[in-house]
PDB file of N, CA and C in Angstrom:
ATOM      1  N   UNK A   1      -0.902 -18.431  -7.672  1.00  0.00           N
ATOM      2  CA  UNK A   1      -2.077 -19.143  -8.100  1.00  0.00           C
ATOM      3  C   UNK A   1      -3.277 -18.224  -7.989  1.00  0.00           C
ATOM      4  N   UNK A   2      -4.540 -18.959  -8.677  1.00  0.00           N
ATOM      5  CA  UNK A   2      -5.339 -17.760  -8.814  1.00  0.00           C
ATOM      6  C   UNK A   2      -6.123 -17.998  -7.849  1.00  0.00           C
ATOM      7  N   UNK A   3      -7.283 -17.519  -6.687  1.00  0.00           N
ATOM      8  CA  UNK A   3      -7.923 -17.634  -5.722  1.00  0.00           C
ATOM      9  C   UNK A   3      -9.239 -17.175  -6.734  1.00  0.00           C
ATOM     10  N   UNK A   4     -10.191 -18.225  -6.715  1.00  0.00           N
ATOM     11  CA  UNK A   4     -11.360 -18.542  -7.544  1.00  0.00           C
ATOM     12  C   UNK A   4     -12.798 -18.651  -6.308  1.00  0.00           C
ATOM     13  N   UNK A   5     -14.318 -18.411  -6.925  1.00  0.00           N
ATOM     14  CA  UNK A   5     -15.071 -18.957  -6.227  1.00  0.00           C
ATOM     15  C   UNK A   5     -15.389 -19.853  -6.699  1.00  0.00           C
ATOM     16  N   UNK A   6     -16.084 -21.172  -5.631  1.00  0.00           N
ATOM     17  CA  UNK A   6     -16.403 -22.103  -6.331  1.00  0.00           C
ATOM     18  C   UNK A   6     -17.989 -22.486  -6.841  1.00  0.00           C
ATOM     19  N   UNK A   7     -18.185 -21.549  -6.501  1.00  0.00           N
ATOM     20  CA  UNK A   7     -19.780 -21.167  -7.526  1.00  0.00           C
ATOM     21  C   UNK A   7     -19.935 -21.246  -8.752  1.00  0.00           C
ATOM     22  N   UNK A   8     -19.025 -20.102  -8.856  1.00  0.00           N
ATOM     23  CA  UNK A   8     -18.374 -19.459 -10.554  1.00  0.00           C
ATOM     24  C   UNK A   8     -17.184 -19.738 -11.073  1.00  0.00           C
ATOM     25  N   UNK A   9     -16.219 -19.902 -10.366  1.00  0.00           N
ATOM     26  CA  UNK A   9     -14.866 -19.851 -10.666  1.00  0.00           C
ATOM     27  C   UNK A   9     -14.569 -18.395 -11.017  1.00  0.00           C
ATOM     28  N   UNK A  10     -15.084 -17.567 -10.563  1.00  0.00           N
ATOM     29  CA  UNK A  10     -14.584 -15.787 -10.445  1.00  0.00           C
ATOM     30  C   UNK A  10     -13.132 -15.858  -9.734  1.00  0.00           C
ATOM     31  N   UNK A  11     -12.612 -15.143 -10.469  1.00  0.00           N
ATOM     32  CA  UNK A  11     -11.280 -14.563 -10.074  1.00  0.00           C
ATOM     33  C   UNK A  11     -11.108 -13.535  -8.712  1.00  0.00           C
ATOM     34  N   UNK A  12     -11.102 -14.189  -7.615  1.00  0.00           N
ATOM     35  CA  UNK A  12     -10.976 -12.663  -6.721  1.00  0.00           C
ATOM     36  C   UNK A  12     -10.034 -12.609  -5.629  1.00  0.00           C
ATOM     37  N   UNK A  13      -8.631 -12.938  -6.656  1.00  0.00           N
ATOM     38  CA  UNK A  13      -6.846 -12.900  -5.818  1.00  0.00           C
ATOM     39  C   UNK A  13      -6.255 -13.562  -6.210  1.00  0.00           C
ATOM     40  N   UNK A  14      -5.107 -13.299  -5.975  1.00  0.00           N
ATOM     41  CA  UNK A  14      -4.040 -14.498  -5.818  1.00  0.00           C
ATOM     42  C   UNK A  14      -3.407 -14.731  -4.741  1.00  0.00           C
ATOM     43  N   UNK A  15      -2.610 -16.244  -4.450  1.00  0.00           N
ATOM     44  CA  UNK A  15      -1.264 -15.972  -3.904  1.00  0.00           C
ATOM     45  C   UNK A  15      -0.107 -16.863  -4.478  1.00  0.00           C
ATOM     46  N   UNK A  16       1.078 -16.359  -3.798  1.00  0.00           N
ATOM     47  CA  UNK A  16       2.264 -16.796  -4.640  1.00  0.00           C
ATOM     48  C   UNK A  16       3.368 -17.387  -2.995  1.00  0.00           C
ATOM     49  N   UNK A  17       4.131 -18.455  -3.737  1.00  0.00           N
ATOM     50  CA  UNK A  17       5.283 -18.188  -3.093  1.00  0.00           C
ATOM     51  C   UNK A  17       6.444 -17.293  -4.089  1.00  0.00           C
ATOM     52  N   UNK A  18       7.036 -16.396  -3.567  1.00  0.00           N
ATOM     53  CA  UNK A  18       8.012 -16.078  -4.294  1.00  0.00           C
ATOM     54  C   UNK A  18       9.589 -15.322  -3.909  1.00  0.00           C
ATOM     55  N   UNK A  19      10.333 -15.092  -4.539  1.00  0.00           N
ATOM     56  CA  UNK A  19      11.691 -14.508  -3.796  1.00  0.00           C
ATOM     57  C   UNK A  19      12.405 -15.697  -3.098  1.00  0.00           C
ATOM     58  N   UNK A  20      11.884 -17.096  -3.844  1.00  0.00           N
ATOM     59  CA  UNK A  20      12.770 -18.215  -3.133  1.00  0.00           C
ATOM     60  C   UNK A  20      14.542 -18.030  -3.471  1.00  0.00           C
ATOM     61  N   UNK A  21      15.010 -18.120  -2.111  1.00  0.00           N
ATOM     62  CA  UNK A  21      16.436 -18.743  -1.875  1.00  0.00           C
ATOM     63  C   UNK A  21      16.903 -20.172  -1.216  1.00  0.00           C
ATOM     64  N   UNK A  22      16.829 -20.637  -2.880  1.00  0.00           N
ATOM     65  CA  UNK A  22      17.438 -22.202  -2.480  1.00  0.00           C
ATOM     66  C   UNK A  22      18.565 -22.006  -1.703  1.00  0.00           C
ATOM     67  N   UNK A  23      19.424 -21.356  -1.938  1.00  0.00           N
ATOM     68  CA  UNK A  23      20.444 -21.740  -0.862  1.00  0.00           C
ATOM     69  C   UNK A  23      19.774 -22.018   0.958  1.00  0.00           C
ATOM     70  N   UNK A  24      19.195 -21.037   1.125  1.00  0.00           N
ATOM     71  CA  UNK A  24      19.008 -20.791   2.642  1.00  0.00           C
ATOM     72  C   UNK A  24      17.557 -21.172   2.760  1.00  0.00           C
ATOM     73  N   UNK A  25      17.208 -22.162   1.643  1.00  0.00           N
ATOM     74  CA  UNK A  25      15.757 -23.166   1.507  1.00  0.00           C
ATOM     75  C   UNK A  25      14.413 -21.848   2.212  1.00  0.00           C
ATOM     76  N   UNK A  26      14.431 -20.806   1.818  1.00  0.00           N
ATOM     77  CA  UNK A  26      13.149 -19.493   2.359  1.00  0.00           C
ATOM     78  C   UNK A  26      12.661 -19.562   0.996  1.00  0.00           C
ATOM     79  N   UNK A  27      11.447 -18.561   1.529  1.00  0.00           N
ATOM     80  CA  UNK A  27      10.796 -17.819   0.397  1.00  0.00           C
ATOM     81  C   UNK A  27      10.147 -17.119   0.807  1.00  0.00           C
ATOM     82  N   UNK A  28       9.111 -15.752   0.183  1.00  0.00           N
ATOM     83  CA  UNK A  28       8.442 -15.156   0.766  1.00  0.00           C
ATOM     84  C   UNK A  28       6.814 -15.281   0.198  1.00  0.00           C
ATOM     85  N   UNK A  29       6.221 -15.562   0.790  1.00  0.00           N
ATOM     86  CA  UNK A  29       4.671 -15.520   0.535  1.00  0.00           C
ATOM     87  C   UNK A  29       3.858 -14.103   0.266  1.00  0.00           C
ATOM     88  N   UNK A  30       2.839 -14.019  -0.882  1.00  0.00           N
ATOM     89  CA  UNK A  30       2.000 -12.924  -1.282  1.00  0.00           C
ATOM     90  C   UNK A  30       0.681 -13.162  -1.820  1.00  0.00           C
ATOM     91  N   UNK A  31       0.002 -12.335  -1.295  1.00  0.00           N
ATOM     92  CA  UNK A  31      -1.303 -12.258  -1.500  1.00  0.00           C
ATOM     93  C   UNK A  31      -2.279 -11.186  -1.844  1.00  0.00           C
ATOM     94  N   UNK A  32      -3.611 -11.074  -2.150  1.00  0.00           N
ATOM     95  CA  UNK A  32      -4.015 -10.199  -2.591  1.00  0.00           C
ATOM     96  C   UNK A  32      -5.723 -10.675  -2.418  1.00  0.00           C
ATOM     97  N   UNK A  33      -6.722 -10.122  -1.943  1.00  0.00           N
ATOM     98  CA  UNK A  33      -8.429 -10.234  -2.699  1.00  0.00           C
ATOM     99  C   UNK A  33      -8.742  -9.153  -3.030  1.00  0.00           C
ATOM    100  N   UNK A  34      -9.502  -9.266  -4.112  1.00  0.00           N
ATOM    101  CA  UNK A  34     -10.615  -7.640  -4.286  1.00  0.00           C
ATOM    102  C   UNK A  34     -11.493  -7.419  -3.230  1.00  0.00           C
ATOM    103  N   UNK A  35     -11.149  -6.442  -3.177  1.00  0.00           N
ATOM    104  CA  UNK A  35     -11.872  -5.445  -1.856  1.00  0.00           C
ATOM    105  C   UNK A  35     -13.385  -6.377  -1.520  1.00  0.00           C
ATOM    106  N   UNK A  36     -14.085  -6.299  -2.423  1.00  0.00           N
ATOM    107  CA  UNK A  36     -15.489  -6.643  -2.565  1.00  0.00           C
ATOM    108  C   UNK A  36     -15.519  -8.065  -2.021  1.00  0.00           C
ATOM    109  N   UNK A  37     -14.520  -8.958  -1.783  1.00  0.00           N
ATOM    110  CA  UNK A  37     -14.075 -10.570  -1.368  1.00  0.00           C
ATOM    111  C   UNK A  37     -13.534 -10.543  -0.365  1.00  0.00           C
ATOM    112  N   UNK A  38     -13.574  -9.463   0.301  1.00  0.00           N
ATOM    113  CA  UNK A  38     -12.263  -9.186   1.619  1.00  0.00           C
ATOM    114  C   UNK A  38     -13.715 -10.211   2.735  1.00  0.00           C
ATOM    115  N   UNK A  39     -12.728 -10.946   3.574  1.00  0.00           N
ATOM    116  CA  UNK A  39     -13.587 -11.253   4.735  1.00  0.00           C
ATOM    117  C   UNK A  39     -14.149 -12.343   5.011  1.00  0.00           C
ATOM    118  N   UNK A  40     -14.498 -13.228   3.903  1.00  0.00           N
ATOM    119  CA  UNK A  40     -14.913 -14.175   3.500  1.00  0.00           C
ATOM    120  C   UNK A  40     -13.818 -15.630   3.182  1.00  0.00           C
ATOM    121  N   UNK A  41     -12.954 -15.154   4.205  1.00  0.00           N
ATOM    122  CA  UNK A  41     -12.184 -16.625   3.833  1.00  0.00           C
ATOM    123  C   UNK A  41     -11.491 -16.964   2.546  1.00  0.00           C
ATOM    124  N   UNK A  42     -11.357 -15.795   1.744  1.00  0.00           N
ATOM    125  CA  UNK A  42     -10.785 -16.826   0.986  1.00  0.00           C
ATOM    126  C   UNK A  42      -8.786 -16.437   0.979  1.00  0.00           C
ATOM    127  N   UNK A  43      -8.227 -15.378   1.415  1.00  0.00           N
ATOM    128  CA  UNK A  43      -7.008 -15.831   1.684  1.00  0.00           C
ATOM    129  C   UNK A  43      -6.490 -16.626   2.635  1.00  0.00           C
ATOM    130  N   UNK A  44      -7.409 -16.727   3.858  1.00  0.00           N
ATOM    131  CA  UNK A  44      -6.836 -17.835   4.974  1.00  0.00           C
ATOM    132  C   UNK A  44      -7.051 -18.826   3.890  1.00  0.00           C
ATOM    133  N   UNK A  45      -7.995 -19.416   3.068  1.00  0.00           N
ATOM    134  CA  UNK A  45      -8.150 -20.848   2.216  1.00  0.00           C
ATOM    135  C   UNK A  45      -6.569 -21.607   1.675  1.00  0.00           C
ATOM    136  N   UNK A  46      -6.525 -19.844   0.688  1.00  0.00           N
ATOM    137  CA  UNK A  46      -5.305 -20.083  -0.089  1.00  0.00           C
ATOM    138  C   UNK A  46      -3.856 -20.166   0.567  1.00  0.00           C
ATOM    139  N   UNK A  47      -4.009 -19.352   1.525  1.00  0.00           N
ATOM    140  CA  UNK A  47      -2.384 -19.295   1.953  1.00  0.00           C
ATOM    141  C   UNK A  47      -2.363 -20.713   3.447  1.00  0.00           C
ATOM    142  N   UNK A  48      -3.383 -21.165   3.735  1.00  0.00           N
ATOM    143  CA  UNK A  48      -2.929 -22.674   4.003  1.00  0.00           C
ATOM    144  C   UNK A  48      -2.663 -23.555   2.750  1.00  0.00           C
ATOM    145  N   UNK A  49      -2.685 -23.469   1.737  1.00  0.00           N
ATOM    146  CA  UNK A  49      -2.355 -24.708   0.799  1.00  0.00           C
ATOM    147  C   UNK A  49      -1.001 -24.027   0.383  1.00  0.00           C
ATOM    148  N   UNK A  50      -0.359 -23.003   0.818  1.00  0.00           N
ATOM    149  CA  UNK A  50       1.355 -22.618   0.243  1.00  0.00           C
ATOM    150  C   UNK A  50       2.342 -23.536   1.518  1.00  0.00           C
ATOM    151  N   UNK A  51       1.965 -23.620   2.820  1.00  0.00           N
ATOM    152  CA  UNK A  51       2.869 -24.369   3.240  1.00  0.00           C
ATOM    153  C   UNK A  51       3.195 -25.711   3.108  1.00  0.00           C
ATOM    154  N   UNK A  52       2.736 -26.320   2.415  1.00  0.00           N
ATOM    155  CA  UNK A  52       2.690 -27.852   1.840  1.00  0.00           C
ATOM    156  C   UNK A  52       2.846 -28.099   0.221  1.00  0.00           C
ATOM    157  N   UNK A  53       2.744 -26.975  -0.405  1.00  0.00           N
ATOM    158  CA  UNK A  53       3.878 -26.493  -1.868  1.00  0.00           C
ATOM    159  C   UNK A  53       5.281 -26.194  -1.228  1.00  0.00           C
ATOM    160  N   UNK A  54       5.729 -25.360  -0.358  1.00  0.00           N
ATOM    161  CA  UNK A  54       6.993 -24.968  -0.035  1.00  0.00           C
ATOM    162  C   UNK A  54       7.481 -26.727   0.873  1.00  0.00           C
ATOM    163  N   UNK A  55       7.095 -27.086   0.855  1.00  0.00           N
ATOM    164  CA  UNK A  55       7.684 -28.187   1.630  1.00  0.00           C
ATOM    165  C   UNK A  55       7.873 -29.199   0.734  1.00  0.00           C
ATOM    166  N   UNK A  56       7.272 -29.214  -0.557  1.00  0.00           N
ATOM    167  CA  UNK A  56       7.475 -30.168  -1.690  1.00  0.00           C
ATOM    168  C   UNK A  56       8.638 -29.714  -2.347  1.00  0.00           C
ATOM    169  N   UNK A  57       8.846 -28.149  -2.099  1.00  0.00           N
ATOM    170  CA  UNK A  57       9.733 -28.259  -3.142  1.00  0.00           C
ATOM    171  C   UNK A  57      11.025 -27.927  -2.178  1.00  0.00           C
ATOM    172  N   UNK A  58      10.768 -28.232  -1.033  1.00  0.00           N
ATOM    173  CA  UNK A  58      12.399 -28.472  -0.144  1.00  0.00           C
ATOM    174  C   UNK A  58      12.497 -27.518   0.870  1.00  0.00           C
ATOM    175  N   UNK A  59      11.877 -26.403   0.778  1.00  0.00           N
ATOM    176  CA  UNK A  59      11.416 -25.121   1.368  1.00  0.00           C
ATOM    177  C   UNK A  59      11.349 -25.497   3.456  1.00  0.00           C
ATOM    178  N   UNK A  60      12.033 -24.833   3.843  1.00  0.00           N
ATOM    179  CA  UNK A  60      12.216 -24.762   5.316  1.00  0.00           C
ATOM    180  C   UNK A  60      11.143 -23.633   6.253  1.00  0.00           C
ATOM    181  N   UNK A  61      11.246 -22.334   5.472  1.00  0.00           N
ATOM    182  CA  UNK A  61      11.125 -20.900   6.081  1.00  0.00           C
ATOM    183  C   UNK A  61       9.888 -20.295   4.897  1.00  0.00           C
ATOM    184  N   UNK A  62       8.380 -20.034   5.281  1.00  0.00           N
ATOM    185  CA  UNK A  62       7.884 -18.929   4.566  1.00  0.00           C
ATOM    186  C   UNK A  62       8.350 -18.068   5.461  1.00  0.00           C
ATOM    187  N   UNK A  63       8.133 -16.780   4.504  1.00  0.00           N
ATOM    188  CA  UNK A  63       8.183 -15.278   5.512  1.00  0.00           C
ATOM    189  C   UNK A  63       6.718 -14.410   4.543  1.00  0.00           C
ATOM    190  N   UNK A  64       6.137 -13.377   5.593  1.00  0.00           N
ATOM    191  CA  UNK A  64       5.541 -12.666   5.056  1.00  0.00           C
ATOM    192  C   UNK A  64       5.588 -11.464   5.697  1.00  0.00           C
ATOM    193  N   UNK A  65       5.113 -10.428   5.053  1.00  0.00           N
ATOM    194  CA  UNK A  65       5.467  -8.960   5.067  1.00  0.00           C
ATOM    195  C   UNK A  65       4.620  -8.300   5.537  1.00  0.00           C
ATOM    196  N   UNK A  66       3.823  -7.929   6.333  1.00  0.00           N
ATOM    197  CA  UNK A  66       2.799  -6.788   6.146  1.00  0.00           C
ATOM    198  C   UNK A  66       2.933  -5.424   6.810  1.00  0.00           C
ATOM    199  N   UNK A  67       2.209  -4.412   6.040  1.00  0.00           N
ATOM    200  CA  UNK A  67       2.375  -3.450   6.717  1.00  0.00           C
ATOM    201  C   UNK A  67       1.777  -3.318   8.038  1.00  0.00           C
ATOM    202  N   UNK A  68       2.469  -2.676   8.829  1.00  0.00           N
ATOM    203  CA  UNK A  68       2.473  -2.649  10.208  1.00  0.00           C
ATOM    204  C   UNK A  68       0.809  -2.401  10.558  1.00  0.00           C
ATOM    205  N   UNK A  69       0.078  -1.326  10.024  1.00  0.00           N
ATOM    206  CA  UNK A  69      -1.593  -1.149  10.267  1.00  0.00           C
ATOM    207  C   UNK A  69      -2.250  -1.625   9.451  1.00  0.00           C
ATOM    208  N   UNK A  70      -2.016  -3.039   8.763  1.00  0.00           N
ATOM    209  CA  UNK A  70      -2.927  -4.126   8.165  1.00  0.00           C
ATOM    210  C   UNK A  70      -3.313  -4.676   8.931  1.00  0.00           C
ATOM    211  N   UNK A  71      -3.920  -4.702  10.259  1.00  0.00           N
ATOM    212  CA  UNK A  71      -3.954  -5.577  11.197  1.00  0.00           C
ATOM    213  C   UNK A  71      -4.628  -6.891  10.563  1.00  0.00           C
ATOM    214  N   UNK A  72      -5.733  -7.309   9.383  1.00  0.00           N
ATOM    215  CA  UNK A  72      -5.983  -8.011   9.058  1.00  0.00           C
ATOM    216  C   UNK A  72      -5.056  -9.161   8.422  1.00  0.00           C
ATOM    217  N   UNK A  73      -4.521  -8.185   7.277  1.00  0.00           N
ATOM    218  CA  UNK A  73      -3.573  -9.415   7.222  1.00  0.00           C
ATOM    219  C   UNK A  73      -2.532 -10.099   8.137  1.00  0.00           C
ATOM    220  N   UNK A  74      -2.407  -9.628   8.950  1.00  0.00           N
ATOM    221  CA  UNK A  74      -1.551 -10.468   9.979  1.00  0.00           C
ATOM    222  C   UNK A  74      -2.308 -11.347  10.762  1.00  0.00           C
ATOM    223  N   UNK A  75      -3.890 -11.066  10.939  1.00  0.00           N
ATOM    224  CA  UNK A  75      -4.431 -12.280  11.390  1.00  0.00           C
ATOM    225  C   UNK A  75      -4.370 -13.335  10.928  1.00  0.00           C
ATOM    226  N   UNK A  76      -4.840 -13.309   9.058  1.00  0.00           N
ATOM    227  CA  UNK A  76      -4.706 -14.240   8.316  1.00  0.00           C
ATOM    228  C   UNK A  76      -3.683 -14.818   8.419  1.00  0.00           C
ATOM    229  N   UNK A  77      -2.291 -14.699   8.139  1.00  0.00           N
ATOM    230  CA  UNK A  77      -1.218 -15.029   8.345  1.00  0.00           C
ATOM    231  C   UNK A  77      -1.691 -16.057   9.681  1.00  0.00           C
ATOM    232  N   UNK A  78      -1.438 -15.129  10.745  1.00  0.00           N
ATOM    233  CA  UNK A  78      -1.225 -15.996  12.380  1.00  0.00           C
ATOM    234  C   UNK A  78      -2.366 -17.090  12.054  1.00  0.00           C
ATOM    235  N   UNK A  79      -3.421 -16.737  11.693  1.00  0.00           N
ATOM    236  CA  UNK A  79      -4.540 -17.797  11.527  1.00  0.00           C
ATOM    237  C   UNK A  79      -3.718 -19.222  10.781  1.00  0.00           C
ATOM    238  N   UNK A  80      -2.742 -19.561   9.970  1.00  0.00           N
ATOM    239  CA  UNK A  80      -2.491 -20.089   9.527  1.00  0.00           C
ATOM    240  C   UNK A  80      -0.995 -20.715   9.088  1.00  0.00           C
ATOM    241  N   UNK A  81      -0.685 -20.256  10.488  1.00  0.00           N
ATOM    242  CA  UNK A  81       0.614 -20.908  11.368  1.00  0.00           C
ATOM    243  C   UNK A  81       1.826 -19.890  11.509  1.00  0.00           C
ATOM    244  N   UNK A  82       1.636 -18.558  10.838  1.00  0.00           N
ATOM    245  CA  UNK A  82       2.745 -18.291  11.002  1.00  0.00           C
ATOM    246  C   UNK A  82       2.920 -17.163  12.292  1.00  0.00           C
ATOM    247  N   UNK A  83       3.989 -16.735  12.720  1.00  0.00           N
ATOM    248  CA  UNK A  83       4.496 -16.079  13.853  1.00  0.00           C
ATOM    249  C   UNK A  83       5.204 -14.584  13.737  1.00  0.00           C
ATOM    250  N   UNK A  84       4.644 -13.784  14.267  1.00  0.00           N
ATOM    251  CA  UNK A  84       5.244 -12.326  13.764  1.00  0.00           C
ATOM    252  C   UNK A  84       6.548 -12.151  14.561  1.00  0.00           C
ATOM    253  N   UNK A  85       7.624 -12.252  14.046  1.00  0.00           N
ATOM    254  CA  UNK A  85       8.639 -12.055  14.798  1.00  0.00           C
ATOM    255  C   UNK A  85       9.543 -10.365  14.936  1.00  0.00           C
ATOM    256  N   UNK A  86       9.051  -9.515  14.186  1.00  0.00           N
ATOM    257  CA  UNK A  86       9.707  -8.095  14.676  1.00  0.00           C
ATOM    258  C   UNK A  86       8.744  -7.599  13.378  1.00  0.00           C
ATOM    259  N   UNK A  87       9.114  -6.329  13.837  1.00  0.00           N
ATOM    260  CA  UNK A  87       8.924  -5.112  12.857  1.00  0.00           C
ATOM    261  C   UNK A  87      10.333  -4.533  12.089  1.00  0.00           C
ATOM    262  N   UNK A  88      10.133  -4.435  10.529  1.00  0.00           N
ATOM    263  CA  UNK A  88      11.600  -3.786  10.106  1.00  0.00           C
ATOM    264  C   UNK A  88      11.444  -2.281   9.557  1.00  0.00           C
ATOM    265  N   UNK A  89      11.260  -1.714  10.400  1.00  0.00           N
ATOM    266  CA  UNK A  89      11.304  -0.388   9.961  1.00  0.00           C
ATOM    267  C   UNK A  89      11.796   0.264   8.843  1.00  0.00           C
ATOM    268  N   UNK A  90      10.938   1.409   8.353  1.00  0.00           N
ATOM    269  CA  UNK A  90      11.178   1.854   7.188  1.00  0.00           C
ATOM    270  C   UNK A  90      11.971   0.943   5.652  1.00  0.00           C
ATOM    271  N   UNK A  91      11.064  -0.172   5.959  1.00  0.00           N
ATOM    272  CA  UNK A  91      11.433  -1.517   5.206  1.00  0.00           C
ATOM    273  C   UNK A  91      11.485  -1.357   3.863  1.00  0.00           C
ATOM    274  N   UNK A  92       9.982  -1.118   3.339  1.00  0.00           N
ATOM    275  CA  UNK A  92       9.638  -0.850   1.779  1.00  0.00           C
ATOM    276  C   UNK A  92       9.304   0.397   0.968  1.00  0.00           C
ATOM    277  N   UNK A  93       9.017   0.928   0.224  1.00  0.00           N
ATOM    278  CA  UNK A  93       8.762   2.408  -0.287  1.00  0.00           C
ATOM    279  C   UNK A  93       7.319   2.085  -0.929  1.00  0.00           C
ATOM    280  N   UNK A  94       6.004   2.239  -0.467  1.00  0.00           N
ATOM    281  CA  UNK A  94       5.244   2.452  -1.056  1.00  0.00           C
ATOM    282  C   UNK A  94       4.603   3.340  -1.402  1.00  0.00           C
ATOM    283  N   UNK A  95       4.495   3.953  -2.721  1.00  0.00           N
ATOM    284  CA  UNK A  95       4.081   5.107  -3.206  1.00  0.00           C
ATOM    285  C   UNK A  95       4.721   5.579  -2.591  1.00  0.00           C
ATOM    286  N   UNK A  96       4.920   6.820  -2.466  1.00  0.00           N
ATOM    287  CA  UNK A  96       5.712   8.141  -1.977  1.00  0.00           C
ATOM    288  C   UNK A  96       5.817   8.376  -0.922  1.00  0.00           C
ATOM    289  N   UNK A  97       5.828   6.763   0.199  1.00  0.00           N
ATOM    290  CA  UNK A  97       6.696   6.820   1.304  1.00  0.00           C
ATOM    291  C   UNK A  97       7.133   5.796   2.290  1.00  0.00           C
ATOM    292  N   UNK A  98       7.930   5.577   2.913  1.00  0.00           N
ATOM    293  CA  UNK A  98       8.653   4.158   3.337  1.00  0.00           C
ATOM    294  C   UNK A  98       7.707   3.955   4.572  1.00  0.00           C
ATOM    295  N   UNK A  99       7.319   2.356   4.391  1.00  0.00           N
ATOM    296  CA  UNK A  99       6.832   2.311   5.207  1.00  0.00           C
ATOM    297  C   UNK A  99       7.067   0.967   6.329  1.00  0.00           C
ATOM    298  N   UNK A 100       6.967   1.255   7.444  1.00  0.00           N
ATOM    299  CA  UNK A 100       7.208   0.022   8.259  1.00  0.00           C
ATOM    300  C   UNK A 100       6.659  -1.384   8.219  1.00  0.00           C
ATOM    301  N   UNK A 101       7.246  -2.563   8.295  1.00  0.00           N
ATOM    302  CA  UNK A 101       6.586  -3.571   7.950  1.00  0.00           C
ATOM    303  C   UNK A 101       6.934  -4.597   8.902  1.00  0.00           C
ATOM    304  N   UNK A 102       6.100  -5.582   9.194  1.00  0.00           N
ATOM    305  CA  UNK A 102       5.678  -6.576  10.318  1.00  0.00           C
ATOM    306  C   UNK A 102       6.154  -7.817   9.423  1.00  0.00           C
ATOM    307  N   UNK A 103       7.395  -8.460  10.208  1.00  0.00           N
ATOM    308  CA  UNK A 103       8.107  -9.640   9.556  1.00  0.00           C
ATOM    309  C   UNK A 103       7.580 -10.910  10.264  1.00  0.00           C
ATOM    310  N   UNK A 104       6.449 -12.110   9.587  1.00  0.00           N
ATOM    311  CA  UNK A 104       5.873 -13.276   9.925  1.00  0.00           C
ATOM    312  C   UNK A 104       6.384 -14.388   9.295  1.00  0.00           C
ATOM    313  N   UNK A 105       6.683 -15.272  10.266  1.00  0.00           N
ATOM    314  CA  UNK A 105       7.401 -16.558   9.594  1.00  0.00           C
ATOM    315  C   UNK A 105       6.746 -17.874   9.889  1.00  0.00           C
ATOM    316  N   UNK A 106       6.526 -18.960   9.109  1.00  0.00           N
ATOM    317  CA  UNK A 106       6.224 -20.155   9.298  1.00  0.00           C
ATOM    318  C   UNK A 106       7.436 -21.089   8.635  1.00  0.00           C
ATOM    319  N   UNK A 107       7.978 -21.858   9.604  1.00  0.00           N
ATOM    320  CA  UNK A 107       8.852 -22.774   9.920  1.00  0.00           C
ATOM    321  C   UNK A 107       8.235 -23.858   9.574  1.00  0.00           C
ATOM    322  N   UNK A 108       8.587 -24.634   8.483  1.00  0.00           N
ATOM    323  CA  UNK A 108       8.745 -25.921   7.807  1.00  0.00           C
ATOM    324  C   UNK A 108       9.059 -26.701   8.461  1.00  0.00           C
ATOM    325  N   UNK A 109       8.515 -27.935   8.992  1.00  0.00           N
ATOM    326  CA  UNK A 109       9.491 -29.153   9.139  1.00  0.00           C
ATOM    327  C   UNK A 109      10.080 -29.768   8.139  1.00  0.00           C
ATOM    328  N   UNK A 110      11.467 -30.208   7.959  1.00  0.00           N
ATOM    329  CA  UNK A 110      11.589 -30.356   6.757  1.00  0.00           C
ATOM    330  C   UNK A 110      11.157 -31.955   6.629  1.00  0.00           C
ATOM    331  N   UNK A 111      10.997 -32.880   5.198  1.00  0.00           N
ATOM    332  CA  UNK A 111      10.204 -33.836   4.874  1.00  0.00           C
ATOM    333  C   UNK A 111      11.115 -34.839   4.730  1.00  0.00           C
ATOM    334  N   UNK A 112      12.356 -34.987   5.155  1.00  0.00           N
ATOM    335  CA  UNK A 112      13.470 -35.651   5.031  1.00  0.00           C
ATOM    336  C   UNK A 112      13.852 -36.011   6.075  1.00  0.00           C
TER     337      UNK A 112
END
């Protein structure tokens, strides 16, 4: 979804659930602001309204990813229920080199 102001309705991010596995009812959560929007609340906004989409649509487990010296985004995250449970080393390849990443999960109750 698109992360808007509500002044203007300016475009400045998104987030997504995505990489869902119905079988094992997960998915993984993503996000993004322009630099110039960083700070201001608006991904804690957005990524509290994904755990109550994932729970509509049956969803047990977000997970999110960050790199290990984002320390910000992992606040956001923790700010908004979820729990860093390990680091997976040499996890992803970004640009021209693998880098370690900080595995955060928020646990669904399920609605049933």
């Amino acid at each position: 979804m698109a992360i808007t102001t509500t002044e203007n309705g300016d475009v400045v991010g998104m987030a997504a659930i995505n990489g869902i596995n119905w079988a094992h009812r997960r998915a993984a959560v993503g996000y993004w602001i322009l630099h110039r929007y960083r700070g201001q609340g608006f991904a804690k906004a957005a990524l509290e309204l994904l755990p109550d989409l994932a729970r509509e649509l049956g969803l047990l487990r977000l997970e999110a990813l960050v790199e290990t010296d984002n320390h910000a985004s992992q606040a956001v995250c923790r700010a908004v229920g979820f729990t860093k449970e390990g680091t997976l080393r040499s996890y992803y390849r970004i640009g021209d080199k693998q880098r370690d990443m900080v595995m955060l999960a928020n646990l669904l109750p399920p609605t049933n």
